[in-house]
N, C-alpha and C. Protein backbone atom coordinates (compact mmCIF):
# COMPACT_ATOMS: atom_id res chain seq x y z
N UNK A 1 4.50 8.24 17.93
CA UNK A 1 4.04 7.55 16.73
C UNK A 1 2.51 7.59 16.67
N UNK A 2 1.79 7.93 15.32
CA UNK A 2 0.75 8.14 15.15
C UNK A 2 -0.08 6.48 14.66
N UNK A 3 -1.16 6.20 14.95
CA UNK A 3 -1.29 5.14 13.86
C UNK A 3 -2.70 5.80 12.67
N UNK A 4 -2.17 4.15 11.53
CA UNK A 4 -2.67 4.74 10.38
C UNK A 4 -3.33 3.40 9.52
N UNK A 5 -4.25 3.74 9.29
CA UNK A 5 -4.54 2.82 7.79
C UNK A 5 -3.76 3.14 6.78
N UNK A 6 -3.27 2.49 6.23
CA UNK A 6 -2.87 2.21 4.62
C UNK A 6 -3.36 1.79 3.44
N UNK A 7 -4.03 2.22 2.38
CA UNK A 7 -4.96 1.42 1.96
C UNK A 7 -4.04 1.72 0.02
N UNK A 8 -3.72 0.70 -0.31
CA UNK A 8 -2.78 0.62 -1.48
C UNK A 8 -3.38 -0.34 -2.58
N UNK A 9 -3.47 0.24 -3.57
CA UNK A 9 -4.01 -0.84 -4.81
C UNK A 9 -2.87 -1.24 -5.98
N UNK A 10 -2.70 -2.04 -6.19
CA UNK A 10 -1.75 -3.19 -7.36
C UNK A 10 -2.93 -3.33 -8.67
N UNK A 11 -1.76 -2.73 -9.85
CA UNK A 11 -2.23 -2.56 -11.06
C UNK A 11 -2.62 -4.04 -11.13
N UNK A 12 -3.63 -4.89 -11.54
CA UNK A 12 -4.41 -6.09 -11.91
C UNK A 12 -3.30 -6.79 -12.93
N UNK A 13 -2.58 -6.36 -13.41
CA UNK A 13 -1.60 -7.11 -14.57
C UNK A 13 -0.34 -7.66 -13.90
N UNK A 14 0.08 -7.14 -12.58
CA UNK A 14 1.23 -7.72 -11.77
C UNK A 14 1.00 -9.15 -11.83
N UNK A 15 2.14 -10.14 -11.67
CA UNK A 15 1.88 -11.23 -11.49
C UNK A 15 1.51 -11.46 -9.56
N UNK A 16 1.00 -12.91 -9.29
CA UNK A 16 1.00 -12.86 -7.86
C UNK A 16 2.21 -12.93 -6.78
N UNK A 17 3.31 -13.30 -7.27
CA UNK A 17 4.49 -13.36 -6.40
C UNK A 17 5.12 -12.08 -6.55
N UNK A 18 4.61 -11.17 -7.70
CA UNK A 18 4.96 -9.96 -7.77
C UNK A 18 4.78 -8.61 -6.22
N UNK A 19 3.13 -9.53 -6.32
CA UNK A 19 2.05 -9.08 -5.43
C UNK A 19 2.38 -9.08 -4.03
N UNK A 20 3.19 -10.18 -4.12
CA UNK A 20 3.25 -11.05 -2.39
C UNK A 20 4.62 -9.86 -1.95
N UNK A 21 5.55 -9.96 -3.48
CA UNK A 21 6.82 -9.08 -2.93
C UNK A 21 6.42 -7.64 -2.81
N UNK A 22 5.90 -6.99 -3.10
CA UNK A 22 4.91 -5.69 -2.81
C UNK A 22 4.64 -5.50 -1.79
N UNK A 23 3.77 -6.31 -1.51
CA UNK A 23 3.42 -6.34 0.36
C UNK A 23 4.18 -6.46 1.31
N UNK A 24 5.83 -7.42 1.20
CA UNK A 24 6.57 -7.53 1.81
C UNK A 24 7.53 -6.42 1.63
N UNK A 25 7.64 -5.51 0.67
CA UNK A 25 8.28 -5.05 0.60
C UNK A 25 7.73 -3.38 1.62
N UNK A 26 6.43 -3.38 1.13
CA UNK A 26 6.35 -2.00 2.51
C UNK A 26 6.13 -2.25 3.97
N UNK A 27 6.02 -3.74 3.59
CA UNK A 27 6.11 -4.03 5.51
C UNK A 27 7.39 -3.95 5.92
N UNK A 28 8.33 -4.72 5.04
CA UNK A 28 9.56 -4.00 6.30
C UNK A 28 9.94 -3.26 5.75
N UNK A 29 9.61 -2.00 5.11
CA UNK A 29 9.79 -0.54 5.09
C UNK A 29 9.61 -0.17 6.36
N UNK A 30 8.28 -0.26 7.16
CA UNK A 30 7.55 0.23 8.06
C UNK A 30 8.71 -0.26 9.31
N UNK A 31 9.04 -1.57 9.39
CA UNK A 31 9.74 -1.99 10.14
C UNK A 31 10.62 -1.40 10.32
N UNK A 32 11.73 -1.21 8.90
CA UNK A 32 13.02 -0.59 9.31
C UNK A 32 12.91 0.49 9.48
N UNK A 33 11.56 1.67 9.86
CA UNK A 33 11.90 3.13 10.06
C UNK A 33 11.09 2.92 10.83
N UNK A 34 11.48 2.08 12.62
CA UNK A 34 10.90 2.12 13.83
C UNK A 34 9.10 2.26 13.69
N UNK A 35 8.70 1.62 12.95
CA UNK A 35 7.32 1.90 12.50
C UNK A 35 6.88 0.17 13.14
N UNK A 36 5.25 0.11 13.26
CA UNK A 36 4.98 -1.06 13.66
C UNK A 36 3.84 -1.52 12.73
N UNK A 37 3.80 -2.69 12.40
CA UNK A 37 2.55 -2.98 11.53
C UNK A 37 1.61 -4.01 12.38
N UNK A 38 0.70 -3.48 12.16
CA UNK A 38 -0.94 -4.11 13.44
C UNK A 38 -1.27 -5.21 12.61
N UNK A 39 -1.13 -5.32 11.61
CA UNK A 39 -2.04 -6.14 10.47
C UNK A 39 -2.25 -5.40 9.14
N UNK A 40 -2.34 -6.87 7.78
CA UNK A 40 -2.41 -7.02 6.62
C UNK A 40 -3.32 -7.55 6.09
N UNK A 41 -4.30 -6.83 5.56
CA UNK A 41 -5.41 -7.98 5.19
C UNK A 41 -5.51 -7.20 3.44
N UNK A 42 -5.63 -8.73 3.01
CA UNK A 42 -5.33 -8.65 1.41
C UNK A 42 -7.11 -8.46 0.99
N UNK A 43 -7.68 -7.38 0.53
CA UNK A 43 -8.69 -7.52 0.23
C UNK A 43 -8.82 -8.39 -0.90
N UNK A 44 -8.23 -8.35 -2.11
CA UNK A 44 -8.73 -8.78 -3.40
C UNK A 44 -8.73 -8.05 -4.40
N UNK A 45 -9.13 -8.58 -5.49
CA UNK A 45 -9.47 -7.84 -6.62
C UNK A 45 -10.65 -7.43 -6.86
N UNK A 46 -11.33 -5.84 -6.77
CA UNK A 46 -12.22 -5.22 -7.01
C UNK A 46 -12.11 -3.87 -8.20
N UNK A 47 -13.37 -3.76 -9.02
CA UNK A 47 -13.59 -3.09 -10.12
C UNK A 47 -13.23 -1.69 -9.84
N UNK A 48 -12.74 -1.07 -10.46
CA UNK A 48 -12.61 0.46 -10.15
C UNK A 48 -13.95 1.10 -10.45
N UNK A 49 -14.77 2.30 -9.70
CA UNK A 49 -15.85 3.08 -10.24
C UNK A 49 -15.76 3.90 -11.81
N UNK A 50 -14.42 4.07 -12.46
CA UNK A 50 -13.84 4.73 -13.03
C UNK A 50 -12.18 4.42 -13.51
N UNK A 51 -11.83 4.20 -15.04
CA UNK A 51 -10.55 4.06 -14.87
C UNK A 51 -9.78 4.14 -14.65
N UNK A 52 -8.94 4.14 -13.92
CA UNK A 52 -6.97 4.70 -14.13
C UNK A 52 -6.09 3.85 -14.13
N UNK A 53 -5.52 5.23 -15.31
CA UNK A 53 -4.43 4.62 -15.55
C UNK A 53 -4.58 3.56 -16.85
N UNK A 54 -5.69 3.73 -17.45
CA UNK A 54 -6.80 2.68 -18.23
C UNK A 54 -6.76 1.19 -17.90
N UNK A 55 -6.98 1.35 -17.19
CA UNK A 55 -7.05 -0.09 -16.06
C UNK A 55 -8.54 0.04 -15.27
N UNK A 56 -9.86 -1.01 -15.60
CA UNK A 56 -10.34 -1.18 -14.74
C UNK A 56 -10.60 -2.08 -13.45
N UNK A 57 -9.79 -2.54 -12.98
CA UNK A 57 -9.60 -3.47 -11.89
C UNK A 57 -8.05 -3.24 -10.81
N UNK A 58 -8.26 -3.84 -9.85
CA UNK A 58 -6.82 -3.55 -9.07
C UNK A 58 -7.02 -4.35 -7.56
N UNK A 59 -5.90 -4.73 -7.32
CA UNK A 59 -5.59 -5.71 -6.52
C UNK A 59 -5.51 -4.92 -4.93
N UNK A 60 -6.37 -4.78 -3.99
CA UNK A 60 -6.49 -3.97 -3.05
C UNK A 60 -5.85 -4.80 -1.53
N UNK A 61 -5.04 -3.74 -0.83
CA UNK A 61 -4.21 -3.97 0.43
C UNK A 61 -5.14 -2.70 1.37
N UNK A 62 -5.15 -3.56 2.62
CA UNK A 62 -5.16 -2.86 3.58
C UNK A 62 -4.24 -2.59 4.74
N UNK A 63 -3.13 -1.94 5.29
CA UNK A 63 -2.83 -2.42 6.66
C UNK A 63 -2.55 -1.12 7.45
N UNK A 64 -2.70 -1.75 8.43
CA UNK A 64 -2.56 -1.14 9.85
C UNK A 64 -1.22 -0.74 10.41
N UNK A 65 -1.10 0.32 10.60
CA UNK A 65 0.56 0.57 10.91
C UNK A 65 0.74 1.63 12.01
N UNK A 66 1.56 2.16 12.68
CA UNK A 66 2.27 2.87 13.02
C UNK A 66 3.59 3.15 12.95
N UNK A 67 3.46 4.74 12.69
CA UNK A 67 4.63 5.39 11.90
C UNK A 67 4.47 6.94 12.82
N UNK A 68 5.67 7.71 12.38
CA UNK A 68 6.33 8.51 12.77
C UNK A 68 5.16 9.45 11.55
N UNK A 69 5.16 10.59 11.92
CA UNK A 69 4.37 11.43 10.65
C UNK A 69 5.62 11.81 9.30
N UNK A 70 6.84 12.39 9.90
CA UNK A 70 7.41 12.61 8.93
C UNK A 70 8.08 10.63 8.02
N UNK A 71 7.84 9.85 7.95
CA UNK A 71 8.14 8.61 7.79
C UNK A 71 6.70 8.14 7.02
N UNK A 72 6.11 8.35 7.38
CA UNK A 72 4.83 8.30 6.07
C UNK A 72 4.79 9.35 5.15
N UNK A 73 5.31 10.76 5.42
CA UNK A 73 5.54 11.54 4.41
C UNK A 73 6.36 10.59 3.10
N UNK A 74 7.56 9.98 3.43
CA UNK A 74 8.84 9.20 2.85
C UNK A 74 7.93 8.09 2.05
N UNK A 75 7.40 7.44 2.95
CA UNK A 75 6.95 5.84 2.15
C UNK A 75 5.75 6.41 1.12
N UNK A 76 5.00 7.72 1.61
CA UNK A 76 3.54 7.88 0.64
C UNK A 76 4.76 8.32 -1.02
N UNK A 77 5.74 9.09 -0.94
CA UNK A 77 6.49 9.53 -1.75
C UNK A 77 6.88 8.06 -2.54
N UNK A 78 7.46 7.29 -1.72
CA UNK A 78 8.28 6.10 -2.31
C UNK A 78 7.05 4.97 -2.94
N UNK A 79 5.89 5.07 -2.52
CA UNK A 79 4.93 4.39 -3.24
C UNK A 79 4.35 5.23 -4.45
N UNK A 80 4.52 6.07 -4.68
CA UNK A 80 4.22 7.13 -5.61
C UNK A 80 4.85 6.88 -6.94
N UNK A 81 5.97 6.81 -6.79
CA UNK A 81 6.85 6.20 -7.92
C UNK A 81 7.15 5.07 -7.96
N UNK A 82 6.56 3.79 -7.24
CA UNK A 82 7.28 2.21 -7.47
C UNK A 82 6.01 1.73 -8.15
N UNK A 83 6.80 1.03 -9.38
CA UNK A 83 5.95 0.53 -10.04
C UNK A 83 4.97 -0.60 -9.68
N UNK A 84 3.66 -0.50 -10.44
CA UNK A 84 3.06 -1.69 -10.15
C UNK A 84 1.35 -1.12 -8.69
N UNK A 85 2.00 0.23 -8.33
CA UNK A 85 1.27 0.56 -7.28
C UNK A 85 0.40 1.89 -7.75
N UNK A 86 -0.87 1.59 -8.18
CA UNK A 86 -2.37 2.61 -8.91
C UNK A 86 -2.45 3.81 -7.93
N UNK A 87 -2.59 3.58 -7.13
CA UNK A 87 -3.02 4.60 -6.07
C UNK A 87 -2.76 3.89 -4.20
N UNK A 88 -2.47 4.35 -3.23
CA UNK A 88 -2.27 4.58 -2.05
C UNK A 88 -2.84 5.61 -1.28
N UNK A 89 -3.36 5.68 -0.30
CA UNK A 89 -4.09 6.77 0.66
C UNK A 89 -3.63 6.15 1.99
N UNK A 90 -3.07 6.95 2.89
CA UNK A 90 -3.11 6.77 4.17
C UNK A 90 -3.75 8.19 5.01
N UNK A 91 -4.23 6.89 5.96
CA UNK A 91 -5.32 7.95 6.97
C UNK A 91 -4.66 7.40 8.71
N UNK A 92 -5.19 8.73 9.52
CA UNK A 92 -4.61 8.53 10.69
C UNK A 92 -5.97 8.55 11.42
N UNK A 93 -5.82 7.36 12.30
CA UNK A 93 -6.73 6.81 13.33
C UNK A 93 -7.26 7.87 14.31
């Protein structure tokens, strides 16, 4: 298992319990595919340099994980298409 930052932004129009289920919902992603999460730290809401999506603002996640490489292939895919989620980048430590 490799580890990784996760760094995921929430379109600004979600509600907050929307928000909370978001976060819970890729943590035990990570969980149920033998993956480990180090930590979650909710940055906040910060301005985009540039729009997307015509949205300038977005609700920013950070966390810490370890995962399998082909298993972040899966979740970067599955955040790709779930709504509510602007952009995602994961990087390996």
């Amino acid at each position: 298992m490799n580890k990784y930052e996760l760094m995921f932004i929430i379109a600004s129009d979600i509600a907050d319990e929307k928000k909370e289920e978001l976060i819970t919902r890729f943590k035990t992603y990570v969980e149920s595919h033998k993956g480990v999460v180090e930590g979650v730290e909710k940055l906040g809401m910060k301005k985009f340099a540039y729009p997307i999506n015509f949205k300038n603002e977005g609700f920013y996640v950070l966390m810490n994980i370890q995962m399998s490489p082909e298993e972040v292939d899966a979740m970067n895919k599955l955040m790709t298409i779930t709504d509510g989620i602007v952009r995602q980048m994961f990087v390996r430590k």
